[in-house]
C-alpha atoms as a PDB file:
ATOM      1  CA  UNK A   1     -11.698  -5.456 -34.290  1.00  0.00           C
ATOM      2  CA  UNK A   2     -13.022  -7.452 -31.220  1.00  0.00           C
ATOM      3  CA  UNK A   3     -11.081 -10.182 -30.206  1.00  0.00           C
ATOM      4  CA  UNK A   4      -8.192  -9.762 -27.296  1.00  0.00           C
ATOM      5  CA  UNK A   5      -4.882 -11.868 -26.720  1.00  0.00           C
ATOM      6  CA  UNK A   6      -3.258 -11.182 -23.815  1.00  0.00           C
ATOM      7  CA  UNK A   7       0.539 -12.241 -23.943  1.00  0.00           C
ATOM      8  CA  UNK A   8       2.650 -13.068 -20.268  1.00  0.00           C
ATOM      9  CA  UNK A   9       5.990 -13.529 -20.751  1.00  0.00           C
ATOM     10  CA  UNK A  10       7.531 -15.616 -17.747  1.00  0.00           C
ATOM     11  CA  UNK A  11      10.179 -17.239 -16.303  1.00  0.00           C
ATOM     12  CA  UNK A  12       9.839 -19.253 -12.611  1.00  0.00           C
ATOM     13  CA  UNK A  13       6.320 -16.986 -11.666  1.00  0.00           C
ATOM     14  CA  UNK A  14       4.830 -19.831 -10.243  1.00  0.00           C
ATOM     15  CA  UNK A  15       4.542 -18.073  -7.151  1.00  0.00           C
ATOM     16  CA  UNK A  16       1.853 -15.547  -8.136  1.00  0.00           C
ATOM     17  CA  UNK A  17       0.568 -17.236 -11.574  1.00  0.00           C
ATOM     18  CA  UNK A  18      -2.449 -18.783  -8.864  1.00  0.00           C
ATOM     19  CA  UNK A  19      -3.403 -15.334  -7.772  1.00  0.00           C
ATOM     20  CA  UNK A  20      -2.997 -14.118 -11.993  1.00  0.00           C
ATOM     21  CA  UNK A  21      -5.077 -16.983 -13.272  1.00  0.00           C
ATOM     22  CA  UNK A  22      -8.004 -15.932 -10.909  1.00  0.00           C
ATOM     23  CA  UNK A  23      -7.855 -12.722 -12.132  1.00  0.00           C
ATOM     24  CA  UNK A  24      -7.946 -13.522 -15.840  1.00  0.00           C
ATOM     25  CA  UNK A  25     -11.082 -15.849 -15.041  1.00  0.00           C
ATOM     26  CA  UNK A  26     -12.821 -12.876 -13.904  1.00  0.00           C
ATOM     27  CA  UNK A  27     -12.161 -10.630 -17.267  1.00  0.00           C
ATOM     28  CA  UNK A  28     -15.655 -10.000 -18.499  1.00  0.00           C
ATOM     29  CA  UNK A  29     -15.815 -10.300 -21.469  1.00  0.00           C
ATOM     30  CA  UNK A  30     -13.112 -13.133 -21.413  1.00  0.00           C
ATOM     31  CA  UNK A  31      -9.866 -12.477 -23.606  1.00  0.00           C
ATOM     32  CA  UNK A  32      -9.855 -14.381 -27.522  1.00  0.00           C
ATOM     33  CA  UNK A  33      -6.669 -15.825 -26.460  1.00  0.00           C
ATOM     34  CA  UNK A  34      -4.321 -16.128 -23.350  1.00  0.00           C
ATOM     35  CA  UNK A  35      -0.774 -17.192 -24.156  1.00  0.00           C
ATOM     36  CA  UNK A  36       1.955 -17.425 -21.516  1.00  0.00           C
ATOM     37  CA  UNK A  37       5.706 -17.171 -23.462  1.00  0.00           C
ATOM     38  CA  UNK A  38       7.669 -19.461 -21.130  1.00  0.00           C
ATOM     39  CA  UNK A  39      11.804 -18.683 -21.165  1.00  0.00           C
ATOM     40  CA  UNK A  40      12.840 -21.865 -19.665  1.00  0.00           C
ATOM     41  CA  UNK A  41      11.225 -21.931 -16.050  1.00  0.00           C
ATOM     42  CA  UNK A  42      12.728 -24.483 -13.625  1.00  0.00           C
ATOM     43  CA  UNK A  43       9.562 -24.316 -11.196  1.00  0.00           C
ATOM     44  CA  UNK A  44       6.201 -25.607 -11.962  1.00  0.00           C
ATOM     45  CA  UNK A  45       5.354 -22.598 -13.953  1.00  0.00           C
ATOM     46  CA  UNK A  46       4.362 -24.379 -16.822  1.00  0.00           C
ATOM     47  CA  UNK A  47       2.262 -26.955 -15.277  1.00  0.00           C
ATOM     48  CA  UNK A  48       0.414 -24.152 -13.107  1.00  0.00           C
ATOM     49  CA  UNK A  49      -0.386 -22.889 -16.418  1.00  0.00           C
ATOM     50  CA  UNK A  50      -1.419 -25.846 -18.709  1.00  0.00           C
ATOM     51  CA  UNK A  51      -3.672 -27.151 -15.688  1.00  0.00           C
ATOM     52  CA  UNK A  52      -5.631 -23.355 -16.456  1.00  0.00           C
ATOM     53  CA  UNK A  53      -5.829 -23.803 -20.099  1.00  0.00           C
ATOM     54  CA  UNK A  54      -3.469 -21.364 -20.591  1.00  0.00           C
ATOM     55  CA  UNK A  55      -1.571 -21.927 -24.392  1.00  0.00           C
ATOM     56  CA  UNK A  56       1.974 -22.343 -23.160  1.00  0.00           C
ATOM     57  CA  UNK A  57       4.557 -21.372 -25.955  1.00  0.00           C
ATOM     58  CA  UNK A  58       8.117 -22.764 -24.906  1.00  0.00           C
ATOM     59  CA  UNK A  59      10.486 -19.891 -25.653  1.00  0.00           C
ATOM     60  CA  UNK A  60      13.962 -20.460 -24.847  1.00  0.00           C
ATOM     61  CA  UNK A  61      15.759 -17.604 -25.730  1.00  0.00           C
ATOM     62  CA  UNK A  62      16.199 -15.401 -22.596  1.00  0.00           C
ATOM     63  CA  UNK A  63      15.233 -11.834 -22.766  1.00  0.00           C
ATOM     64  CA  UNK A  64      11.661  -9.992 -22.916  1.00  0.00           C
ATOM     65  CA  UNK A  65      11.809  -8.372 -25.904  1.00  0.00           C
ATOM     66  CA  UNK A  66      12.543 -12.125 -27.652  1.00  0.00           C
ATOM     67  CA  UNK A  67       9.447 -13.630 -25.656  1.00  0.00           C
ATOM     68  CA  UNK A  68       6.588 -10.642 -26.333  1.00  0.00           C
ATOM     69  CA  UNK A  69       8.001 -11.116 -30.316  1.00  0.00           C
ATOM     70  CA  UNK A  70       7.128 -14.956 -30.001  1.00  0.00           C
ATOM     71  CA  UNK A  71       3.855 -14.206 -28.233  1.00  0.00           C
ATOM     72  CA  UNK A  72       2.887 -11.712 -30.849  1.00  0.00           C
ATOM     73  CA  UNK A  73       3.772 -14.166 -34.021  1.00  0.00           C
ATOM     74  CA  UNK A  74       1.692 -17.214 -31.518  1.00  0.00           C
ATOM     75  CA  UNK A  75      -1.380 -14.948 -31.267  1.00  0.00           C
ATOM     76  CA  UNK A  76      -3.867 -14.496 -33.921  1.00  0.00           C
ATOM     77  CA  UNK A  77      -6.561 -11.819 -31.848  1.00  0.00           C
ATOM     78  CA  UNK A  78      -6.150  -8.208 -33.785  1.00  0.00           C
ATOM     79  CA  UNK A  79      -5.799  -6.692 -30.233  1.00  0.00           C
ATOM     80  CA  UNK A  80      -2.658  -7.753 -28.038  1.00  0.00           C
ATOM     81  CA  UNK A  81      -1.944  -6.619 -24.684  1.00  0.00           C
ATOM     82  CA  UNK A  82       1.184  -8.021 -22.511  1.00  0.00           C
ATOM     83  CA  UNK A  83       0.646  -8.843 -18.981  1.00  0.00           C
ATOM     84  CA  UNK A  84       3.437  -8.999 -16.519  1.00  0.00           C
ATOM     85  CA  UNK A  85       3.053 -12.375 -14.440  1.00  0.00           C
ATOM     86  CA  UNK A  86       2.369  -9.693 -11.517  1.00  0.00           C
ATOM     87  CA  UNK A  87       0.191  -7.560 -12.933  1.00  0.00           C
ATOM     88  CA  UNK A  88      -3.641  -7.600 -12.310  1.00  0.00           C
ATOM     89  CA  UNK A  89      -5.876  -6.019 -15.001  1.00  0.00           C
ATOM     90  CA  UNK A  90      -9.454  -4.450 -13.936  1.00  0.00           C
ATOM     91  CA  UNK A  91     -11.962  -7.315 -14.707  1.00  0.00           C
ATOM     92  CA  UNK A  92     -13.739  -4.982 -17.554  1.00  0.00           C
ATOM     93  CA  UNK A  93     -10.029  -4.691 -19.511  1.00  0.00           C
ATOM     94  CA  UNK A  94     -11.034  -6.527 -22.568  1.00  0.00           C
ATOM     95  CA  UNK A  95     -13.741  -3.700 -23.236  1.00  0.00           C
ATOM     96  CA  UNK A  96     -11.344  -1.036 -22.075  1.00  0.00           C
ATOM     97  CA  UNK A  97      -8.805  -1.812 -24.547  1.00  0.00           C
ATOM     98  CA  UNK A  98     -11.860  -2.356 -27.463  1.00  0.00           C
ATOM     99  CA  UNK A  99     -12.681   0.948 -26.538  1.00  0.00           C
ATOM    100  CA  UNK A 100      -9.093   2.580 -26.467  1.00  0.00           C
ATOM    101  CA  UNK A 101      -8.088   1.242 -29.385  1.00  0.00           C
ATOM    102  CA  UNK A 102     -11.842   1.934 -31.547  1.00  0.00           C
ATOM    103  CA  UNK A 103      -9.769   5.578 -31.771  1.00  0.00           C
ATOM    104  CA  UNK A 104      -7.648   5.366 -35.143  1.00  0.00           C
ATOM    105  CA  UNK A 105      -5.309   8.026 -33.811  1.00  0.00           C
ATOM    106  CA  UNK A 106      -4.583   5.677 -31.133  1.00  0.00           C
ATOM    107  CA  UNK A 107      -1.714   3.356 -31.714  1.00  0.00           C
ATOM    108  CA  UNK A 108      -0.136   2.089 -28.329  1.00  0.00           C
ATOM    109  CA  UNK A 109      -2.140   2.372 -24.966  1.00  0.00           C
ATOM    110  CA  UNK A 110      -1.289   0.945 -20.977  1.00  0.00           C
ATOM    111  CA  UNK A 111      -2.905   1.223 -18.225  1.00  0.00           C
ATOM    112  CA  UNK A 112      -2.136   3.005 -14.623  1.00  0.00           C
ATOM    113  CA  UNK A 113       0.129   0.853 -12.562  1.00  0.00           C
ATOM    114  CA  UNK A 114      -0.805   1.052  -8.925  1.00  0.00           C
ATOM    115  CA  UNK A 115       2.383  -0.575  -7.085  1.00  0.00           C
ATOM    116  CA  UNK A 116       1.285  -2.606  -3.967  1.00  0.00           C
ATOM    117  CA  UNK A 117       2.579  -5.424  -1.208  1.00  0.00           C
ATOM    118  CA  UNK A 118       1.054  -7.597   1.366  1.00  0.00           C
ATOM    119  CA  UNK A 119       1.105  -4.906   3.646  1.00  0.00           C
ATOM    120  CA  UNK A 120       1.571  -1.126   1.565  1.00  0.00           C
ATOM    121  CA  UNK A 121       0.531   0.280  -1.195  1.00  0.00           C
ATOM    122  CA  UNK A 122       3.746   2.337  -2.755  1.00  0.00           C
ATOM    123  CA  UNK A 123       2.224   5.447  -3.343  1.00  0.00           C
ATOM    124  CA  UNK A 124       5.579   7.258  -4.269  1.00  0.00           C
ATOM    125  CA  UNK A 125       6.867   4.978  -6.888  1.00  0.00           C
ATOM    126  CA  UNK A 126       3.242   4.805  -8.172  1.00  0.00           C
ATOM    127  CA  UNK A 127       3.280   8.243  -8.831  1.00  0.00           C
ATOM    128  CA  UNK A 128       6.643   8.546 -10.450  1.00  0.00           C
ATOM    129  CA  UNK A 129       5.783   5.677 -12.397  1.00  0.00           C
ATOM    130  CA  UNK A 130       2.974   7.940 -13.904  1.00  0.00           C
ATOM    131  CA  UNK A 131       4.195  10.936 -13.680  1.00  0.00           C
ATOM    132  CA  UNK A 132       7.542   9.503 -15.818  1.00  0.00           C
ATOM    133  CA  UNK A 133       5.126   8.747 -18.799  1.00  0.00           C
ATOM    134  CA  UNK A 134       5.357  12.303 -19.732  1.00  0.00           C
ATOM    135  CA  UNK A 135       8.423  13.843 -18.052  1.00  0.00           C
ATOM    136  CA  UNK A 136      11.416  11.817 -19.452  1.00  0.00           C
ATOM    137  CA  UNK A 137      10.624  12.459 -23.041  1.00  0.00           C
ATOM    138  CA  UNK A 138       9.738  16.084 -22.397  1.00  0.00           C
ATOM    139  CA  UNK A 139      12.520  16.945 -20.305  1.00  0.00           C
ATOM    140  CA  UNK A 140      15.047  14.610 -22.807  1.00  0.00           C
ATOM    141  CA  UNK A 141      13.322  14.809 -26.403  1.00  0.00           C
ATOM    142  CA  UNK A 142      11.327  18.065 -26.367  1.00  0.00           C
ATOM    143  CA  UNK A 143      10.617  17.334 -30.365  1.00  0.00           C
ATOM    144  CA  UNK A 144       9.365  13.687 -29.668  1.00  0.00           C
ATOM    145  CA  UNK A 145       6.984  14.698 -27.287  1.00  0.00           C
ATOM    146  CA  UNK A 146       5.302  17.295 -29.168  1.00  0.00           C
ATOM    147  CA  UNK A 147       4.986  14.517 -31.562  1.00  0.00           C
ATOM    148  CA  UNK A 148       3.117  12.604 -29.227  1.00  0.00           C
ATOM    149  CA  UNK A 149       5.990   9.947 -27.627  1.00  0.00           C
ATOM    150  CA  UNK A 150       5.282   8.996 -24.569  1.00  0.00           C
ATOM    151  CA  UNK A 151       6.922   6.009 -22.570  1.00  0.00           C
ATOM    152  CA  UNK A 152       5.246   3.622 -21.069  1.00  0.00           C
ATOM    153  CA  UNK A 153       6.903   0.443 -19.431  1.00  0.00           C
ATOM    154  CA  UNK A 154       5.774  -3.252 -18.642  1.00  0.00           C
ATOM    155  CA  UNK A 155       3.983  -2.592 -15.388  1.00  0.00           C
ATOM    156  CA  UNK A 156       1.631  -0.503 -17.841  1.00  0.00           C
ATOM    157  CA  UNK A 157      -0.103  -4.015 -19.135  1.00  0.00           C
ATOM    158  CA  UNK A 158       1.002  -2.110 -22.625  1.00  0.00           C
ATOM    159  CA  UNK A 159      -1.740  -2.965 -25.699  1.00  0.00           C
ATOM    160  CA  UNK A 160      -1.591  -2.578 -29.612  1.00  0.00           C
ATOM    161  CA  UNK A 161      -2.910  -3.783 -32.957  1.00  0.00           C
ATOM    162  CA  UNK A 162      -1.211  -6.839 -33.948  1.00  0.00           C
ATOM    163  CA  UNK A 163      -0.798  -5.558 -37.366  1.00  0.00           C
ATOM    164  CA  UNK A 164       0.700  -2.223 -35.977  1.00  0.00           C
ATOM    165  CA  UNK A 165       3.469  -3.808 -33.438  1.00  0.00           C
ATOM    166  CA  UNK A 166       4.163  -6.527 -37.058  1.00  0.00           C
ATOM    167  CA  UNK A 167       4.464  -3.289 -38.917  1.00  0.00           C
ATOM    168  CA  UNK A 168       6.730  -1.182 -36.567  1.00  0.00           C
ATOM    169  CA  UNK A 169       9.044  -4.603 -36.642  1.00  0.00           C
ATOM    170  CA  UNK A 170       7.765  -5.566 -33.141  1.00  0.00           C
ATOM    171  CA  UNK A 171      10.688  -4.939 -29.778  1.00  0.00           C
ATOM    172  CA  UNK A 172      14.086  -5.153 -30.703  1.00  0.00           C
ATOM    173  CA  UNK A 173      15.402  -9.110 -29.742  1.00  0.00           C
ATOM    174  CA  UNK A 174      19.203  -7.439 -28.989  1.00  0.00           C
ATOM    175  CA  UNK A 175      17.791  -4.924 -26.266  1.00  0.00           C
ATOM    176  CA  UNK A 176      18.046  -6.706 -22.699  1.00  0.00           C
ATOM    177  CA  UNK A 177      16.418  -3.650 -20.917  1.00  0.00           C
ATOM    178  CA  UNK A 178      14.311  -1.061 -22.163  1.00  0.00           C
ATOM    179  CA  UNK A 179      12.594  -2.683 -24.575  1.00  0.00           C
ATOM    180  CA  UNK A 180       9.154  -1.341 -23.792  1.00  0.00           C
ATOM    181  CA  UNK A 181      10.379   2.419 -24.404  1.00  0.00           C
ATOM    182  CA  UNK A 182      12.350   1.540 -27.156  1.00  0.00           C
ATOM    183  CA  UNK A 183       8.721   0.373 -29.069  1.00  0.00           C
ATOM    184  CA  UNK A 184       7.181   3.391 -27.812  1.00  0.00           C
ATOM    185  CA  UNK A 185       9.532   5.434 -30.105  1.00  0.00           C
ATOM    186  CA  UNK A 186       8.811   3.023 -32.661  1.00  0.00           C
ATOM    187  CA  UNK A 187       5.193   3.118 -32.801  1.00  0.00           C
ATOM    188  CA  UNK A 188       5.252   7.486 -32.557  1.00  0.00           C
ATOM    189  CA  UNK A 189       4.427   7.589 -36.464  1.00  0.00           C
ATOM    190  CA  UNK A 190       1.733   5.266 -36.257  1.00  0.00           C
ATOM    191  CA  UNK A 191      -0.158   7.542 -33.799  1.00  0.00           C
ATOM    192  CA  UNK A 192      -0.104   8.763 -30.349  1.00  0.00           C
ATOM    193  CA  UNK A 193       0.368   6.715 -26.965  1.00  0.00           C
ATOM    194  CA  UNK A 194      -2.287   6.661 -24.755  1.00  0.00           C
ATOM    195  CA  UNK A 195      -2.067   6.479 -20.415  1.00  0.00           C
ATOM    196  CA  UNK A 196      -5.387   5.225 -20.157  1.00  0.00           C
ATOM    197  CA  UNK A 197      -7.095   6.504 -16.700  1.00  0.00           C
ATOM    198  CA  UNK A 198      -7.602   3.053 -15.225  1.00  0.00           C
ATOM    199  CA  UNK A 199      -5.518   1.050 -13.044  1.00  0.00           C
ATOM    200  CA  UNK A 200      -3.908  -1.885 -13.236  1.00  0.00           C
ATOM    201  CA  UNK A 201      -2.223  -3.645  -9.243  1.00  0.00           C
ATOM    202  CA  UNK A 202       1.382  -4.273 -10.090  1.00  0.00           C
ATOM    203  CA  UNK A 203       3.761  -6.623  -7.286  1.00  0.00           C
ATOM    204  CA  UNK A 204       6.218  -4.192  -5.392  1.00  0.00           C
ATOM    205  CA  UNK A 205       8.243  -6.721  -5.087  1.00  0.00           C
ATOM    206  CA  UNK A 206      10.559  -4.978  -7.985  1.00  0.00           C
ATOM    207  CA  UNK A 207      10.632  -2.182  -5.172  1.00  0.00           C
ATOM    208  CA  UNK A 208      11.492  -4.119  -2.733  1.00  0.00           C
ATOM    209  CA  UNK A 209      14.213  -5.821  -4.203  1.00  0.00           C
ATOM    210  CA  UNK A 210      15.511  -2.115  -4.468  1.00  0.00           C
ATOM    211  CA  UNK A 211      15.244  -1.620  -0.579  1.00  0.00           C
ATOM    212  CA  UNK A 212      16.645  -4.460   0.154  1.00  0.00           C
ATOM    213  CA  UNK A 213      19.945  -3.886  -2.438  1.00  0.00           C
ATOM    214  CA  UNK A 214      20.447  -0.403  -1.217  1.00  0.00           C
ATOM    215  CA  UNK A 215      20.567  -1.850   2.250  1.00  0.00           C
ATOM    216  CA  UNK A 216      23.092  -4.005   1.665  1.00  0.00           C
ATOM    217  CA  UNK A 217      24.887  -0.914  -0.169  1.00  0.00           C
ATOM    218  CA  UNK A 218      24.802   1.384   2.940  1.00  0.00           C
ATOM    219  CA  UNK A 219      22.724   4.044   0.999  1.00  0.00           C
ATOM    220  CA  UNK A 220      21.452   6.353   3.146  1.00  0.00           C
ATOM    221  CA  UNK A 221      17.703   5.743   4.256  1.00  0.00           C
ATOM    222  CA  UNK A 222      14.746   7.721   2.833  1.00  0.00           C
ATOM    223  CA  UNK A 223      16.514   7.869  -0.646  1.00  0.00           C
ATOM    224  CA  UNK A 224      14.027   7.625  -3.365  1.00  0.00           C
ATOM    225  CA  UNK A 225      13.615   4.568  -5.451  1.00  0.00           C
ATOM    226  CA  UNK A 226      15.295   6.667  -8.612  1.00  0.00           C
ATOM    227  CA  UNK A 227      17.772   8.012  -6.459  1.00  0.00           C
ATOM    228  CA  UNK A 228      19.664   4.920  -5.389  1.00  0.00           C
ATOM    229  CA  UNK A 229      18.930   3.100  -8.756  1.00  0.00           C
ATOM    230  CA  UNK A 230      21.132   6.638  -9.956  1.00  0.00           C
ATOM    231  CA  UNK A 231      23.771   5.257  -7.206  1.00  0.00           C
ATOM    232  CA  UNK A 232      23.918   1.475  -7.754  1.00  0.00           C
ATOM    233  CA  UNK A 233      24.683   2.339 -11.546  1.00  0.00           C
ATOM    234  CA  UNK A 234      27.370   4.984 -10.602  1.00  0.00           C
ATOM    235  CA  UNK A 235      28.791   2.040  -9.134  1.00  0.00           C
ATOM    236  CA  UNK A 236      30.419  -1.368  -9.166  1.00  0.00           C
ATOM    237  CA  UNK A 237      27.348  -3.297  -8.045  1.00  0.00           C
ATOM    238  CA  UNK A 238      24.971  -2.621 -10.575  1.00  0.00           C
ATOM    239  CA  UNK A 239      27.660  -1.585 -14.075  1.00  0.00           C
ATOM    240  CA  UNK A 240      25.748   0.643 -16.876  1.00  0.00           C
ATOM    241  CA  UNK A 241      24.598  -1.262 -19.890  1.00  0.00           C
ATOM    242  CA  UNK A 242      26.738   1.054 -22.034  1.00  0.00           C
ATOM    243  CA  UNK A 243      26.934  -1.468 -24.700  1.00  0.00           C
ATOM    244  CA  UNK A 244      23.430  -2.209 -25.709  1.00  0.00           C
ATOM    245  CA  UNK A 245      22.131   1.384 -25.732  1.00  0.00           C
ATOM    246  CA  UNK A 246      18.686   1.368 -27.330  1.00  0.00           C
ATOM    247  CA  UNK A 247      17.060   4.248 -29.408  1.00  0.00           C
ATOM    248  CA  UNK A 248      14.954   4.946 -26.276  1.00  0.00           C
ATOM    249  CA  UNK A 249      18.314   5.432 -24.163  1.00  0.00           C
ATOM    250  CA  UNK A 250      19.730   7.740 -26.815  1.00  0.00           C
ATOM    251  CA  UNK A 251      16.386   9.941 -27.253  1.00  0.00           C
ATOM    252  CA  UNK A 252      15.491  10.166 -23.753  1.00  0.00           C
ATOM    253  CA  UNK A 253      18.816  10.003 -22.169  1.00  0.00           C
ATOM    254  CA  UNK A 254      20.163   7.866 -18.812  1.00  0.00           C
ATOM    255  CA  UNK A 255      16.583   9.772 -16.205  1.00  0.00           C
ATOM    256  CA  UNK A 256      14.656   6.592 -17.780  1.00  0.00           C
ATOM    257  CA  UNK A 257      16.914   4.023 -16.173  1.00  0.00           C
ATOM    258  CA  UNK A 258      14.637   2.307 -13.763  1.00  0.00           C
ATOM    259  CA  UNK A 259      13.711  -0.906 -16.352  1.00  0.00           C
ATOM    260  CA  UNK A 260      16.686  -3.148 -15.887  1.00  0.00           C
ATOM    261  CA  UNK A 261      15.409  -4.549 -12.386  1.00  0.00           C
ATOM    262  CA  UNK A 262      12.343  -5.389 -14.514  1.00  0.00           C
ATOM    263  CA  UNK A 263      14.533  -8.180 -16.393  1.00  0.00           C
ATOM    264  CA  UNK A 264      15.182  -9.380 -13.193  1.00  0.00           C
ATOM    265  CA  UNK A 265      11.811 -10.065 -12.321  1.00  0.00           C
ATOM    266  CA  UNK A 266      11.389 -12.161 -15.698  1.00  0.00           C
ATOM    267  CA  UNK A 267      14.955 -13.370 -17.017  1.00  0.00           C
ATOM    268  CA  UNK A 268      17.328 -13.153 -14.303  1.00  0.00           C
ATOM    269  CA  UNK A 269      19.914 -14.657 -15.958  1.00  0.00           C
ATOM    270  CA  UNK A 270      19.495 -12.747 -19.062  1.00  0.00           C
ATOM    271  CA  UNK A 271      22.331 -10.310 -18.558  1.00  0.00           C
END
């Protein structure tokens, strides 16, 4: 088990796909495959990436879950990792994941997000982001985690056997948000899930989308990043998905609510 695909879903990222395709040409060694899931972009996203070689796989039905399912089926490397559009990996993160995933009792891995901007890194959030990997589903499924669930979310650059993520039934293509934690329960029986102790640079401009919405909310300033997600949902601006409820939802309850933003960053128009 060698070979690595690496799987971006996208939608419009032709903003930072320039600063991602530099990265990618410095993986060493270099990734099997690179396949970027397109869900309709109406900027020069998929020119950007055909100029780079990338395989572009025209997806068009909206939604994350549908477009990692579509890379995963495209991709023939036993390895897959998916790569948020911006999301950075360490140049040595084809070997990392070899190595990770050389462990049989290891069945789904990420990395260590480290959220940063132009001008900050967001310590905070990057912390909670970790620090969440463990906590929701010990505080929320006591049983799960002692069976070794543990969530891990997009900005994670999340990695699997293909055969395991086929097996498992792959994300669930009705699930707008959440769809990451949702496979995390799935893949518990195959084995454990792994935070690996390396980092990956993540865009804060998820975070700062937050800032600016609970600005135009009046939400008091100095409120944490959970914290006024917790608010926008209590109210009208932001309505709970109480409809679509995936099996992650239900075992580790409403603290894991953070993901939805993520859609926005990828299919804005998927909900």
């Amino acid at each position: 088990m060698t070979g690595v695909a690496i799987v971006i879903p996208m939608l419009n990222e032709a903003a930072g796909l320039p600063r991602l395709l530099r990265s990618l040409a410095a993986l060493e060694p270099p990734p099997a495959e690179v396949l970027a899931v397109d869900g309709g972009s109406t900027d020069a996203s998929v020119a950007i990436a055909e100029a780079a070689g990338l395989l572009v796989v025209r997806h068009e039905t909206r939604g994350r879950a549908a477009a990692i399912n579509r890379g995963v089926q495209e991709a023939t490397a036993p390895i897959i990792c998916v790569l948020h559009a911006d999301t950075l990996l360490p140049d040595d993160a084809v070997a990392v994941m070899r190595r990770v995933l050389a462990d049989p009792g290891t069945a789904l891995a990420g990395f260590t997000p480290l959220l940063s901007g132009p001008d900050r890194v967001r310590w905070g959030t990057s912390f909670h982001n970790w620090i969440k990997t463990w906590y929701a589903p010990l505080l929320f499924r006591p049983q799960l985690f002692l069976r070794g669930v543990r969530l891990l979310f997009g900005d994670h650059a999340m990695f699997f056997r293909r055969a395991d993520f086929l097996a498992v039934g792959g994300c669930d293509p009705t699930l707008l948000v959440m769809e990451e934690a949702d496979l995390c329960i799935r893949f518990h029986r195959l084995g454990r899930t792994r935070l690996v102790n390396r980092v990956v640079i993540t865009s804060d401009r998820r975070v700062a989308a937050w800032g600016r919405a609970a600005g135009e909310l009046d939400l008091p300033q100095g409120r944490s990043t959970l914290g006024a997600r917790l608010s926008q949902r209590a109210g009208a601006a932001l309505p709970r998905p109480a409809l679509n409820r995936s099996p992650a939802q239900i075992a580790c309850g409403d603290a894991v609510v953070d993901q939805p933003l993520q859609e926005e960053r990828h299919y804005p128009d998927a909900r």
